[in-house]
N, C-alpha and C. Protein backbone atom coordinates (compact mmCIF):
# COMPACT_ATOMS: atom_id res chain seq x y z
N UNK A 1 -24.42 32.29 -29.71
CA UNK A 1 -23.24 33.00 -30.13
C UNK A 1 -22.01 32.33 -29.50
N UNK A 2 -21.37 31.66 -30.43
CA UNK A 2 -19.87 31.33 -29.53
C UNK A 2 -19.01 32.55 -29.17
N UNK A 3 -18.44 31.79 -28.24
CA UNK A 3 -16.98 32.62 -27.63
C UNK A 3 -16.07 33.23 -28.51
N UNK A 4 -15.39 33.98 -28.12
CA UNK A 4 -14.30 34.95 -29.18
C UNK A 4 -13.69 35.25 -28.04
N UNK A 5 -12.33 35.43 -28.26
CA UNK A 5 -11.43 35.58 -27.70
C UNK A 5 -11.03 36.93 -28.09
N UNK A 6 -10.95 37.88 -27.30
CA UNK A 6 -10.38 39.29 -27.88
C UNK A 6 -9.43 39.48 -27.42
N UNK A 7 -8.64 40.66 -28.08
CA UNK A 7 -7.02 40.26 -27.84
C UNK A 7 -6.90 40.99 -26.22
N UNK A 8 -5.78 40.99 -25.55
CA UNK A 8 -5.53 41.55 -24.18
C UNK A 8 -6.35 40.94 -23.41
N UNK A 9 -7.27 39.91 -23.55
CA UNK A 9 -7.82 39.37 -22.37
C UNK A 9 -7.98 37.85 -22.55
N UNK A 10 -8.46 36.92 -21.35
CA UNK A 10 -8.40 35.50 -21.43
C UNK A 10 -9.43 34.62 -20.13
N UNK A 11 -9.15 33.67 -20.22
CA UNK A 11 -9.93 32.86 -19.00
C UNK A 11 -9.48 32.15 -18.30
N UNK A 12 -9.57 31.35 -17.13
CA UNK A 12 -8.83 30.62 -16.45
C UNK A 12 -9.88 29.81 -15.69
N UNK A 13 -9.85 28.44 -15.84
CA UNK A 13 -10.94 27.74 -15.21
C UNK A 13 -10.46 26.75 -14.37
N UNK A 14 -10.48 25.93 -13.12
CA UNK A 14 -10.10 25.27 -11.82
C UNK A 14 -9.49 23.82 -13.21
N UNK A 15 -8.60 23.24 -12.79
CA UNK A 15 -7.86 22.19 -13.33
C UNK A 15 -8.42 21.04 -12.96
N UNK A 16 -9.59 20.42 -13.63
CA UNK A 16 -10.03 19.28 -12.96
C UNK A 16 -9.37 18.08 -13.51
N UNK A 17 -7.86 18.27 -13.68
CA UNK A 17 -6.67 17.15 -14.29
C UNK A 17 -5.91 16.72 -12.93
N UNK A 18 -5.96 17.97 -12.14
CA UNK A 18 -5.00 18.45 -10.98
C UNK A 18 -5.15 16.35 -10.57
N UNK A 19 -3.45 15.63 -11.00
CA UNK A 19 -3.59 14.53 -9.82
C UNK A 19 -2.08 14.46 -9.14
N UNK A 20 -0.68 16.30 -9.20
CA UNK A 20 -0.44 16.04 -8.39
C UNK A 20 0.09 17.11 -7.69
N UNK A 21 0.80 17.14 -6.79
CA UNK A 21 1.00 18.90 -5.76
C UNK A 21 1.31 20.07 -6.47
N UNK A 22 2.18 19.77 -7.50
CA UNK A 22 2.77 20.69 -8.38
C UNK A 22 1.95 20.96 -9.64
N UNK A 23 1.21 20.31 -9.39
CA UNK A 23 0.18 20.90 -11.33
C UNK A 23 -0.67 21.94 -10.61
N UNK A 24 -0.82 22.84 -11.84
CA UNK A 24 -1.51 23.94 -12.01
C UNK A 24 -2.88 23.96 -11.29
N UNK A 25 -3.50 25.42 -10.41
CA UNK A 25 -4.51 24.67 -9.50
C UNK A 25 -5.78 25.39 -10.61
N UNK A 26 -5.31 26.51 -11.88
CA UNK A 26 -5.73 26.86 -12.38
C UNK A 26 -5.57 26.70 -13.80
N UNK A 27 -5.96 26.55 -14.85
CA UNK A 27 -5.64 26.28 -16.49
C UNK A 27 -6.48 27.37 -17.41
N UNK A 28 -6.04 28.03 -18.55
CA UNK A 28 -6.59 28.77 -19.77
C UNK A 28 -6.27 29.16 -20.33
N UNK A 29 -6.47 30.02 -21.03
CA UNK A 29 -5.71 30.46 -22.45
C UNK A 29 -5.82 32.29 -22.39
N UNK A 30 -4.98 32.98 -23.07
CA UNK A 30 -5.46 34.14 -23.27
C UNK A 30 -4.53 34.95 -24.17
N UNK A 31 -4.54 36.30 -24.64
CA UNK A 31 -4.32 36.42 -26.45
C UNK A 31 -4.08 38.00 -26.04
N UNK A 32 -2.25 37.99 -26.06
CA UNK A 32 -1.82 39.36 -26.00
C UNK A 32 -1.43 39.52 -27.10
N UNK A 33 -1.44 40.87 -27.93
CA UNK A 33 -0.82 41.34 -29.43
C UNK A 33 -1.09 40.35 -30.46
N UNK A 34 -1.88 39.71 -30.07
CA UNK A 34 -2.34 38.73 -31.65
C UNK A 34 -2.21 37.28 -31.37
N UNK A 35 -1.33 37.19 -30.04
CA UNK A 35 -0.71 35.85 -29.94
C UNK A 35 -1.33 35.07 -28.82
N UNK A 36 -1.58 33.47 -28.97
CA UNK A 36 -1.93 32.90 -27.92
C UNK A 36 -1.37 32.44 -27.27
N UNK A 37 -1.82 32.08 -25.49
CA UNK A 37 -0.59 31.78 -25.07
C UNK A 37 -1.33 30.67 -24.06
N UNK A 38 -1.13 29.95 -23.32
CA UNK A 38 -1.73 28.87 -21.99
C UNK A 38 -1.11 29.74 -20.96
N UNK A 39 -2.19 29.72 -19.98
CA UNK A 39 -1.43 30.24 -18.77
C UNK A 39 -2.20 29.27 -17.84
N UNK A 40 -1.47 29.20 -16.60
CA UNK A 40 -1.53 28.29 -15.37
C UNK A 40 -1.33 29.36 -14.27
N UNK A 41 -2.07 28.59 -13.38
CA UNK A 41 -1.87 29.40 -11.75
C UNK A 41 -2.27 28.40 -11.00
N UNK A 42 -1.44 28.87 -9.50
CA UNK A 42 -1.11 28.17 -8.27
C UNK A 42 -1.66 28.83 -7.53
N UNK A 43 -2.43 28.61 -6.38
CA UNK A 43 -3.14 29.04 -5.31
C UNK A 43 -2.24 29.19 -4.28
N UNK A 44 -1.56 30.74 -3.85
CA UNK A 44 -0.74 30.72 -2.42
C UNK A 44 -1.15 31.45 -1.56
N UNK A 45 -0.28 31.26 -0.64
CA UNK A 45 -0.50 31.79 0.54
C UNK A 45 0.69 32.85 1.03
N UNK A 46 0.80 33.81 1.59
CA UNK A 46 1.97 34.50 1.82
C UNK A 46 2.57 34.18 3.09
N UNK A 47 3.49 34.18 4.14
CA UNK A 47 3.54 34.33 5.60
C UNK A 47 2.69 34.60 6.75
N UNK A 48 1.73 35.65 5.93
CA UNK A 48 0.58 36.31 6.93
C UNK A 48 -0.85 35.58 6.59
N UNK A 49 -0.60 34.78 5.35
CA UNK A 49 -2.06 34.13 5.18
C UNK A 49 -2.89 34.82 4.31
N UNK A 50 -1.84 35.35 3.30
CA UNK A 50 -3.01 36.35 2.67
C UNK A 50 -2.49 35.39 1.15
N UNK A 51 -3.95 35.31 0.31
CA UNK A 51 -3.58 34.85 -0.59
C UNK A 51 -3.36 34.95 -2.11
N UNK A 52 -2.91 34.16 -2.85
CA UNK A 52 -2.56 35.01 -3.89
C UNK A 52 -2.53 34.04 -4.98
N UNK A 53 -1.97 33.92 -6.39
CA UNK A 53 -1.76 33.22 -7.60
C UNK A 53 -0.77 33.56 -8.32
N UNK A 54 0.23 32.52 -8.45
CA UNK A 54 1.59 32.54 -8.98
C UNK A 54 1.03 32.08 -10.66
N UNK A 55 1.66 32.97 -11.41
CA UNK A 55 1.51 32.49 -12.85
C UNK A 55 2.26 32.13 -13.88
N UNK A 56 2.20 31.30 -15.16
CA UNK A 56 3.29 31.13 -15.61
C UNK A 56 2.42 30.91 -17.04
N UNK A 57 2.65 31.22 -18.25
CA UNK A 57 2.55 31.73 -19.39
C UNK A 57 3.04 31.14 -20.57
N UNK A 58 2.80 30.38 -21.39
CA UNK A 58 3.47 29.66 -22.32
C UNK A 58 3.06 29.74 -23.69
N UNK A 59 3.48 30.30 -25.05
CA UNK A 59 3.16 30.45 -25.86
C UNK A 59 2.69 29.30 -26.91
N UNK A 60 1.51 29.32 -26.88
CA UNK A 60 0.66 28.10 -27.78
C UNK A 60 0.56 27.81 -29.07
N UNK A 61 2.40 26.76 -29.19
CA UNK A 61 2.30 26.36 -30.75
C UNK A 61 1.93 24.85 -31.40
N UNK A 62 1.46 25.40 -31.89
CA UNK A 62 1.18 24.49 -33.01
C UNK A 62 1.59 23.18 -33.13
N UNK A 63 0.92 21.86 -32.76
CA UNK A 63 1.73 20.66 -32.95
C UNK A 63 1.83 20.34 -34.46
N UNK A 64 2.81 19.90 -34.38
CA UNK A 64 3.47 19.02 -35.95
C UNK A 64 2.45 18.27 -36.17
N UNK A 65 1.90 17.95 -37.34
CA UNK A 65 1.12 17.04 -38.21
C UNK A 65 2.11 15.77 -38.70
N UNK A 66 1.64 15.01 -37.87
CA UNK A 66 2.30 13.50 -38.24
C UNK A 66 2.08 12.92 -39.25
N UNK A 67 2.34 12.91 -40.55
CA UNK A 67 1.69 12.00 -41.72
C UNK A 67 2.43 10.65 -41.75
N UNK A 68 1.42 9.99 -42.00
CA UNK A 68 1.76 8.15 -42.07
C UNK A 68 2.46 8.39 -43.29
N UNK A 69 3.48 7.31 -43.47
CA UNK A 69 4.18 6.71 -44.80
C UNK A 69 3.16 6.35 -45.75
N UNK A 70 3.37 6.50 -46.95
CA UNK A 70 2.54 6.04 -48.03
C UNK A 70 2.80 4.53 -48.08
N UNK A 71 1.75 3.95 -48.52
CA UNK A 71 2.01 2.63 -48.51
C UNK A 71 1.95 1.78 -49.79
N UNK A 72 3.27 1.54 -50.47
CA UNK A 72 3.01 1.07 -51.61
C UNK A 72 2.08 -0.11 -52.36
N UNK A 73 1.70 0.12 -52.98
CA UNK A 73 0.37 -1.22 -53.77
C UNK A 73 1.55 -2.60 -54.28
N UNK A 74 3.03 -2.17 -54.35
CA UNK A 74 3.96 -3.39 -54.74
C UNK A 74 4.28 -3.80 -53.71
N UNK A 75 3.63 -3.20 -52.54
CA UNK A 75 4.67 -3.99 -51.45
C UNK A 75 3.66 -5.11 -50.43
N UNK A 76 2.09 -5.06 -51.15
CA UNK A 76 1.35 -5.59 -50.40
C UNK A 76 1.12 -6.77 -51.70
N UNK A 77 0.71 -7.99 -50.85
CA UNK A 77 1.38 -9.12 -51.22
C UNK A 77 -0.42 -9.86 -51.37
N UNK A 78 -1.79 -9.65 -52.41
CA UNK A 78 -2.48 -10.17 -51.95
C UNK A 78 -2.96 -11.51 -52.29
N UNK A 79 -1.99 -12.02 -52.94
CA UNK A 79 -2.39 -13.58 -53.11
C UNK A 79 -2.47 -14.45 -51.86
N UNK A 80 -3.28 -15.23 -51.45
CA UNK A 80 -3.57 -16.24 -50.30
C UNK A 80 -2.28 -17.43 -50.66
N UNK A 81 -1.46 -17.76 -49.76
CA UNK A 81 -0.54 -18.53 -50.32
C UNK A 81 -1.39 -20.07 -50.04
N UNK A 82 -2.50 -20.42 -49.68
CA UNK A 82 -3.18 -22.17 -49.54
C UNK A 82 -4.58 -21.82 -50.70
């Protein structure tokens, strides 16, 4: 049975990208009101040593579909010129 994502909840798994102080010590995804989003977390510490996870939330759109130029059949040249 694969995974399903149900809405109001998500996952977060250790960042094994992490190569520098400031990247995320945590990475995943999770799906409030219909919508998906990436979320990240940081592993802290407070004054007293108690610890905790700073989070930050980013709504997951859609990359643009790059289509190549068509390539015209007049513009390709296939006679061998020798």
């Amino acid at each position: 049975m694969a995974y399903e994502v149900r809405d109001n909840s998500g996952s977060m798994f250790p960042n094994n990208k992490k190569v520098a102080e400031n990247h995320a010590d945590l990475q995943g995804s999770i799906r409030v009101g219909g919508v998906d989003y990436w979320i990240n977390g940081w592993n802290k510490k407070t004054n007293n040593g108690l610890s905790w996870i700073s989070l930050s939330v980013k709504e997951k759109v859609a990359r643009p579909v790059v289509e190549e130029p068509e390539t015209k059949t007049e513009d390709i040249n296939d006679e061998i010129p020798f």
